[in-house]
Structure formats: structure tokens, C-alpha cells
Protein backbone atom coordinates (compact mmCIF):
# COMPACT_ATOMS: atom_id res chain seq x y z
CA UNK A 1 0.00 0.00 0.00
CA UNK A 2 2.91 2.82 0.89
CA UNK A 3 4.76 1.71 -2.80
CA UNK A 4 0.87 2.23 -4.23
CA UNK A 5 0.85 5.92 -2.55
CA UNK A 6 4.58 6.99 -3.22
CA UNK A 7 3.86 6.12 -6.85
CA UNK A 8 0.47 8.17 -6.74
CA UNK A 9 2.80 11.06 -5.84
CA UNK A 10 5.34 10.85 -8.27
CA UNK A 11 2.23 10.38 -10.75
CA UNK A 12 0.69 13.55 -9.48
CA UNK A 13 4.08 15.49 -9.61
CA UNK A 14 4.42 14.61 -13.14
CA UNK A 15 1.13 15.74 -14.01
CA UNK A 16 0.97 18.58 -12.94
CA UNK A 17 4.42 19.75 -13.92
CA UNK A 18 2.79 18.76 -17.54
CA UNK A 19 0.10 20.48 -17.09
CA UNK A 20 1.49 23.57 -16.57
CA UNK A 21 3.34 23.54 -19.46
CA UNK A 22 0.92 23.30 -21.99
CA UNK A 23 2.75 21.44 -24.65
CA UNK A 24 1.03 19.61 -27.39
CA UNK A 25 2.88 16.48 -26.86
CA UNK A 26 2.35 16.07 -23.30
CA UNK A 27 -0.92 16.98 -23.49
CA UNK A 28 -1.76 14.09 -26.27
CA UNK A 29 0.40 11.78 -23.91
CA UNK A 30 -2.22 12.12 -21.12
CA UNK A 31 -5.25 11.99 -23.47
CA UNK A 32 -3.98 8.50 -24.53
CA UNK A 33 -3.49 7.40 -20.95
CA UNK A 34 -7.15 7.46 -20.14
CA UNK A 35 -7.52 4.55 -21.94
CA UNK A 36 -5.82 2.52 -20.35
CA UNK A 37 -5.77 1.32 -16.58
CA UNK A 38 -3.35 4.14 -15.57
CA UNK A 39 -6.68 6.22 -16.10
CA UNK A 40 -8.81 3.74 -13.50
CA UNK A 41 -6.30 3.86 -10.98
CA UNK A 42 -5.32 7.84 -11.22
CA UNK A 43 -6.22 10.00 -13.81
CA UNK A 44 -9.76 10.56 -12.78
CA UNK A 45 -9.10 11.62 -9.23
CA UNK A 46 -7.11 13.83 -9.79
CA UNK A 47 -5.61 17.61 -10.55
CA UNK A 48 -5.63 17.53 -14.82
CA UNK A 49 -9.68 18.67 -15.04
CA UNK A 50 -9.37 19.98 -11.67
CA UNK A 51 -6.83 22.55 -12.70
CA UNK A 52 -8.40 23.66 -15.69
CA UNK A 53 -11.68 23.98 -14.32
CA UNK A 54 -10.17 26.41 -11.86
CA UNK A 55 -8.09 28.37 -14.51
CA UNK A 56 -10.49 28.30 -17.71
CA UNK A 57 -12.65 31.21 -17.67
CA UNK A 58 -13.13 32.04 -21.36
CA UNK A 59 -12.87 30.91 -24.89
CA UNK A 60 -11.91 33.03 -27.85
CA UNK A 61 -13.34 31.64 -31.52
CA UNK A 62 -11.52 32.11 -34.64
CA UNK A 63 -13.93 32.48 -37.26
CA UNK A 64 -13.04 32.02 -41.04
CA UNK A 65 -12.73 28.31 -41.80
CA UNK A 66 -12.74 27.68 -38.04
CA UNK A 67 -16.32 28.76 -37.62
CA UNK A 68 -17.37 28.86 -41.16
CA UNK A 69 -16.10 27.33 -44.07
CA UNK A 70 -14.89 30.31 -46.23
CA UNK A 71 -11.99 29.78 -47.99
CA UNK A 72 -13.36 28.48 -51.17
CA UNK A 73 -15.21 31.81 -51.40
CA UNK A 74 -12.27 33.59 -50.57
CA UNK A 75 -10.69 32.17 -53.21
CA UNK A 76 -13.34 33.14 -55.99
CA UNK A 77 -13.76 36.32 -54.25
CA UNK A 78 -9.78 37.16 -55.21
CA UNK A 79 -9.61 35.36 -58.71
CA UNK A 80 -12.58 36.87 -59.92
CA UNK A 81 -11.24 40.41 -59.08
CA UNK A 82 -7.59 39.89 -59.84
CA UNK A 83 -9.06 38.57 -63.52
CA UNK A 84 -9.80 42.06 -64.45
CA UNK A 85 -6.10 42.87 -64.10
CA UNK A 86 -5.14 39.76 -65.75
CA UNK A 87 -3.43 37.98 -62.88
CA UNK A 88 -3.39 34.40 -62.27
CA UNK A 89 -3.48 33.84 -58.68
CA UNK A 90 -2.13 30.64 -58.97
CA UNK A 91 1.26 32.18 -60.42
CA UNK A 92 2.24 32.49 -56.74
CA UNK A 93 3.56 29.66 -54.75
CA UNK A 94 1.79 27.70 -52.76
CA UNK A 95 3.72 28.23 -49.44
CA UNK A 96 3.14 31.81 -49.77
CA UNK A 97 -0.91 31.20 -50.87
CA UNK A 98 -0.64 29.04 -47.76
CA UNK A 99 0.35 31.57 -45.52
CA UNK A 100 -2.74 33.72 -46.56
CA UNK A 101 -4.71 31.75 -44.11
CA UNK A 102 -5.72 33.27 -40.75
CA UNK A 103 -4.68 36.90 -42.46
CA UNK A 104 -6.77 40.36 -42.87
CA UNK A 105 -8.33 40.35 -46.69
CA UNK A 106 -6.53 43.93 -46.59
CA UNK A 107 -3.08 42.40 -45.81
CA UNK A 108 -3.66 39.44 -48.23
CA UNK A 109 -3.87 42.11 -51.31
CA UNK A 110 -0.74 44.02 -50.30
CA UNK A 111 1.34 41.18 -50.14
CA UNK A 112 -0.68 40.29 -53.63
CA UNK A 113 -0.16 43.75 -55.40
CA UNK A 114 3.74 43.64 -54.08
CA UNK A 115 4.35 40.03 -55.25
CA UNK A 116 3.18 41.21 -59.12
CA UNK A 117 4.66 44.90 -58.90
CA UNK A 118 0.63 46.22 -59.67
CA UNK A 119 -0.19 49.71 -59.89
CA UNK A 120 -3.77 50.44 -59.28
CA UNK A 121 -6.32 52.02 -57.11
CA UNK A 122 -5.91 49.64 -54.03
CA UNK A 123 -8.73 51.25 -52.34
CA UNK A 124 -10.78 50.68 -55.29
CA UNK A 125 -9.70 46.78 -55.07
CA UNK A 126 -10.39 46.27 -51.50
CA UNK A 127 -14.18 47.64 -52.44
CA UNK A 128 -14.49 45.61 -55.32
CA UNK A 129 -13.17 42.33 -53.69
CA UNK A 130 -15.11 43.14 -50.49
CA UNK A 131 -18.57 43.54 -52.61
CA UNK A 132 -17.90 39.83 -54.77
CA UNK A 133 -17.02 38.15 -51.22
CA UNK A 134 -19.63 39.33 -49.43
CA UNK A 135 -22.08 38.79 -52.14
CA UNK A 136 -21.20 34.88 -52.37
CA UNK A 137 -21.04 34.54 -48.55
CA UNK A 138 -24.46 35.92 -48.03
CA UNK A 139 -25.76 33.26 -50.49
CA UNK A 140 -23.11 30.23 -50.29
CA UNK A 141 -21.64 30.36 -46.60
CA UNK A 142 -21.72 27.09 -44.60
CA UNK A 143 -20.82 26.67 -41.18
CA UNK A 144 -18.17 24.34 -39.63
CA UNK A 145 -19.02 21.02 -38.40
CA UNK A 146 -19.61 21.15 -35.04
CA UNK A 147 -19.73 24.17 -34.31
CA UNK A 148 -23.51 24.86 -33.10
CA UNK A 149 -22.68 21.93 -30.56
CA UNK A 150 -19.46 23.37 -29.06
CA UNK A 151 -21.04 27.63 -28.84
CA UNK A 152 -23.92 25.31 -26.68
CA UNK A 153 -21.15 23.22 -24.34
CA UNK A 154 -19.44 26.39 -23.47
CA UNK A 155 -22.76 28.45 -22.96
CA UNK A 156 -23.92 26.19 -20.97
CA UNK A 157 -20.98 25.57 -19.07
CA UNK A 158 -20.95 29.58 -18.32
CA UNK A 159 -17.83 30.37 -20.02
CA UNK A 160 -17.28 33.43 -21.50
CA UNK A 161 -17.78 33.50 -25.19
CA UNK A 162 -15.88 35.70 -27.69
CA UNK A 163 -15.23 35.73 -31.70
CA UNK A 164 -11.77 37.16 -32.13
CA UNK A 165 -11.82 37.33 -36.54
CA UNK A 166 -9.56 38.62 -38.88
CA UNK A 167 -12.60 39.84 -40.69
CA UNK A 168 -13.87 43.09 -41.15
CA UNK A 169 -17.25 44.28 -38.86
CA UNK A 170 -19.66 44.16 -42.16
CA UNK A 171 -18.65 40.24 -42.61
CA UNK A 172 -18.58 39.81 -39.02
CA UNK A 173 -22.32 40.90 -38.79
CA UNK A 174 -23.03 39.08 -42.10
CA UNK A 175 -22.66 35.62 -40.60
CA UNK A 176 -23.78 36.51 -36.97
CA UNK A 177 -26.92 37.41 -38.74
CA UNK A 178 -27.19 34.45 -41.40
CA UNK A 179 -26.31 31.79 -38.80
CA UNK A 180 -28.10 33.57 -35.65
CA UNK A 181 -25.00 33.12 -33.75
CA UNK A 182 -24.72 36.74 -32.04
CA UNK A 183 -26.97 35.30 -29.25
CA UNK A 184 -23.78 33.20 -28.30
CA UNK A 185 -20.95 35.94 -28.09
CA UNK A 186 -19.83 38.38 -25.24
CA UNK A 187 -17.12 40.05 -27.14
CA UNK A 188 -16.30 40.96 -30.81
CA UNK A 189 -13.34 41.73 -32.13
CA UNK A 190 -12.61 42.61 -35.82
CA UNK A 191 -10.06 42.98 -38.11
CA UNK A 192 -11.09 46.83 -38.28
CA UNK A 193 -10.52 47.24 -34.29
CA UNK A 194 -6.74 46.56 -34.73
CA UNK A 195 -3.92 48.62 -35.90
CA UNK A 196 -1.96 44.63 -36.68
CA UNK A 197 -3.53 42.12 -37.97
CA UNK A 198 -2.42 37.94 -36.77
CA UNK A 199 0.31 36.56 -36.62
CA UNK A 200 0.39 39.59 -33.99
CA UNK A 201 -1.15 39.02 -31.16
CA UNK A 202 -2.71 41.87 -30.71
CA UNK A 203 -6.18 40.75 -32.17
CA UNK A 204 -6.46 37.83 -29.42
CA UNK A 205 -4.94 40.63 -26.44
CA UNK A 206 -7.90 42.82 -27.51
CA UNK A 207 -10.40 39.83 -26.69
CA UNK A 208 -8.72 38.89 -23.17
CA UNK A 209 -8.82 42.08 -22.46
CA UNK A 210 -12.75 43.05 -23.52
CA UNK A 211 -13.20 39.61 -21.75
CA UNK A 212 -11.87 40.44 -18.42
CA UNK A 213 -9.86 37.69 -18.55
CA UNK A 214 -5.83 36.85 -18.20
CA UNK A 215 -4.67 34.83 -21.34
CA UNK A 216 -3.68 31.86 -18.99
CA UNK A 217 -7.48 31.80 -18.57
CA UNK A 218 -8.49 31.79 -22.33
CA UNK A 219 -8.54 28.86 -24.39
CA UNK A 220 -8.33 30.08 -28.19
CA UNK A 221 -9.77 27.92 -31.16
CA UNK A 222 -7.88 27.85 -34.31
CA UNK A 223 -7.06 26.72 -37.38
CA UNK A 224 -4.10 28.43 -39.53
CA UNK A 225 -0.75 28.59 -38.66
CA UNK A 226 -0.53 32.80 -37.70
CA UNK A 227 -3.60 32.66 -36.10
CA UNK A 228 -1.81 29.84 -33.38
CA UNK A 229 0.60 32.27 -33.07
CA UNK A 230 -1.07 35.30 -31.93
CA UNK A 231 -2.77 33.13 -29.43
CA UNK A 232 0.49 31.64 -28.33
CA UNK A 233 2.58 35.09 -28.55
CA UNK A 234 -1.14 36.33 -26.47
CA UNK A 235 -0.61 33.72 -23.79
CA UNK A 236 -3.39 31.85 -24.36
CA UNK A 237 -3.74 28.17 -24.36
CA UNK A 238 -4.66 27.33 -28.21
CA UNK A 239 -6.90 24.20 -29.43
CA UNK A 240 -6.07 23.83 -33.10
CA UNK A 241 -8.79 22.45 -34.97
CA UNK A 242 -7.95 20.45 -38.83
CA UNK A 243 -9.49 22.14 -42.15
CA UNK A 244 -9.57 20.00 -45.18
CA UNK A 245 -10.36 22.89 -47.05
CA UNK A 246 -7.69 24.79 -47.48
CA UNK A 247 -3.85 24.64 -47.76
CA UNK A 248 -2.05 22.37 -45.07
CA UNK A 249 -1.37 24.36 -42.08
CA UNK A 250 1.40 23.91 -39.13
CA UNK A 251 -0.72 23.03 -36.11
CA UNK A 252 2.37 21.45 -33.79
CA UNK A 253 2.38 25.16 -31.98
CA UNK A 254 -0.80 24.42 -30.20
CA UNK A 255 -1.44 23.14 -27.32
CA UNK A 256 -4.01 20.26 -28.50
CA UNK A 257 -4.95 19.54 -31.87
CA UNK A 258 -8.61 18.03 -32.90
CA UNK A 259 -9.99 16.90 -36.60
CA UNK A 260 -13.07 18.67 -36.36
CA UNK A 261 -15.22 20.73 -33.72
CA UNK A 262 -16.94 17.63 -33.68
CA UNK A 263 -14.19 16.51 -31.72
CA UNK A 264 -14.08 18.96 -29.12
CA UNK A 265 -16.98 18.43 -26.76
CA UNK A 266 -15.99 15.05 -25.19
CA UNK A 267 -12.44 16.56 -24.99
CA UNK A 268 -13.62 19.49 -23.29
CA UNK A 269 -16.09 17.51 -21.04
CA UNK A 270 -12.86 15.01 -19.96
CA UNK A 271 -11.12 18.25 -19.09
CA UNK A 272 -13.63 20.31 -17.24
CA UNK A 273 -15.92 17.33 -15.45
């Protein structure tokens, strides 16, 4: 019995010096364990949900292709405009067309009008985009799998709720309204209320911030690579969630990664119960 309970501590030790540390790999380590009988004899009893019960106070929402899957129409949006200046789109490589994902639309055209040395009206294109993508979202948006589920968990768990997007206010609005998901949020934060857009972190900063909350107390849900980062460079504790629809991400700076919203209720409820 005392080599039962002097293994329980060293157990506990090494749990909770994990925990603290947040790392993807540990965390995934532990997850597996519950399946096993290391989970009958210890896991449950102890500190792991305990902890983050305590410490988890809010969670932040990402919103394009996290919450709804948009870049397909993105991607129209840009060709179609970019056509009347006869550029190809696909003429830029694919890491950098990767890295688009999780940035402001406004950001996304600079880096597009530098790569092809373009001299135009850029306030003109940002209109012209912004009027073709909003048009096609209003009639051709879906959202994410999953996602009415896990805005219900964490209502009903009483956490606080914000949508921290890289999106501008008027697209913001558009799918709060088409979805009726405003109902669900306590802060909004928009690519228009930030002077930088992600990989700073000053997007997800805003959030805690409206939220009343210290980043240690936020979990963030993501999908593109420079939207983990803000959340990381924030503070926060990030749960990366897969797309299939757009260009292959790097996920490995979260803290957890899931395939799908889907996924992210029983996690939550083997954290938090």
C-alpha cells in the first residue's frame, strides 16, 4: 500500500508539472493514458480537469474556416477580381498562398499587389473584392461542423464566449446574422478594431482584455498557422482544430490539436468534469 501511494505522488508530480506547461505532446500523452488502466487507478481523481476547471474562464473563436467554411469563397472572391487585371493567382507559390490563411483580406492584397509589382487604385480593389465576397457569402456560406454543438457546451458551461476574426465588422455581422450566432458571443473583435492584424497578437490581447480575462485563462480555437501564433505570442492556451479545405497548415504550436469541432466536446467535457 505505501509503494501504491509513493507512486500516486510521483504520478501527481508529473502531471501537474505537464500540465502547466501546456505542450502539445504532453498533453496528447495524457489523453492517450485514459484509456488505459493508468486512467482507473489515477487520472480521474485527480488535478488535470481539476486545474483547468479552476483556470479556464473564457474561450476566444476564430472564425473564417474555423467557424465557417470560407476559404473556397475567398478564393473566388480574389480570382474573380484579380481577372480584371489579368493575374493568375495561382502564379504564386503555394507556401506563400498558404500563408494567406488566418490573415486580414486587406493584408492578403498588399502582399498580392507587391508580389506582381501592380499599380492600381488599391482602395478601389479592396471595395471591389469586399462587394464579390460578401455577395457569395451571403448566399453560399456554410458553417463548420460542429460548431452549433461546441457555442452550446461552453454556454452552458458559463464560459465566456468571444469571436476574435480577422474579418472586417460588415462580414462579421453578415454571418452573426445568417447563422443567428450573435446570441452566443460576449465580445467581438474585428479585423477593423486593430492597428496589426495575426500573426500579432494583438487581435487575441484585444479579446482577453474586452473579456476580463488573463490569457492563462483563455482557451483560443484555431485553425491556420498565424492565427496559433497570436494566441500563443497572447498567452493563451490554443486548441487547433484540422481544415480540409484549405492549404495544409502547421498546427504542432498548439497546445491540442482536434480533426473537427466535432471533436471537441468530449475533450472538453474530460477536461472540465
Amino acid at each position: 500500500m505505501l509503494m501504491w501511494q509513493k507512486s500516486q505522488q510521483v504520478i501527481l508530480r508529473m502531471l501537474t508539472e505537464k500540465l502547466f506547461s501546456f505542450a502539445a505532446d504532453n498533453i496528447k500523452y495524457l489523453i492517450s493514458q485514459s484509456q488505459t488502466i493508468f486512467y482507473k487507478n489515477v487520472f480521474k481523481i485527480i488535478i488535470f480537469p481539476l486545474k483547468y476547471l479552476h483556470m479556464i474562464k473564457a474561450v476566444i473563436y476564430d472564425m473564417d474556416d474555423l467557424m465557417v467554411n470560407s476559404n473556397p469563397l475567398h478564393i473566388r472572391a480574389s480570382k474573380k477580381v484579380f481577372r480584371e487585371y489579368e493575374i493568375d493567382l495561382q502564379q504564386i507559390p503555394q507556401n506563400i498562398r498558404a500563408s494567406f490563411i488566418g490573415m486580414r483580406v486587406a493584408d492578403i492584397l498588399k502582399v498580392v499587389v507587391d508580389y506582381f509589382n501592380l499599380d492600381l487604385d488599391f482602395r478601389k480593389l479592396r471595395k471591389q473584392r469586399s462587394k464579390i465576397f460578401l455577395s457569395l457569402a451571403a448566399k453560399e456560406l456554410k458553417i463548420m461542423p460542429g460548431l452549433m454543438q461546441s457555442l452550446e457546451f461552453f454556454q452552458k458551461k458559463r464560459f465566456r464566449i468571444a469571436l476574435a476574426s480577422s474579418g472586417t465588422k460588415e462580414y462579421i455581422n453578415l454571418v452573426l446574422k445568417k447563422f443567428k450566432l450573435a446570441k452566443y458571443f460576449d465580445v467581438i473583435v474585428s479585423g477593423d478594431d486593430v492597428k496589426f492584424g495575426k500573426p500579432d497578437p494583438e487581435t487575441y490581447s484585444a479579446a482577453c482584455e474586452k473579456l476580463r480575462v488573463r490569457p492563462t485563462e483563455v482557451i483560443v480555437l484555431e485553425d491556420a498557422t498565424k492565427g496559433i501564433d497570436a494566441a500563443k505570442t497572447a498567452g493563451c492556451i490554443c486548441i487547433a482544430v484540422k481544415n480540409p479545405y484549405t492549404l495544409k497548415q502547421n498546427l504542432t504550436a498548439a497546445d491540442l490539436i482536434i480533426n473537427s469541432l466535432n471533436d471537441l466536446k468530449p475533450k472538453m467535457l474530460s477536461f472540465f468534469r
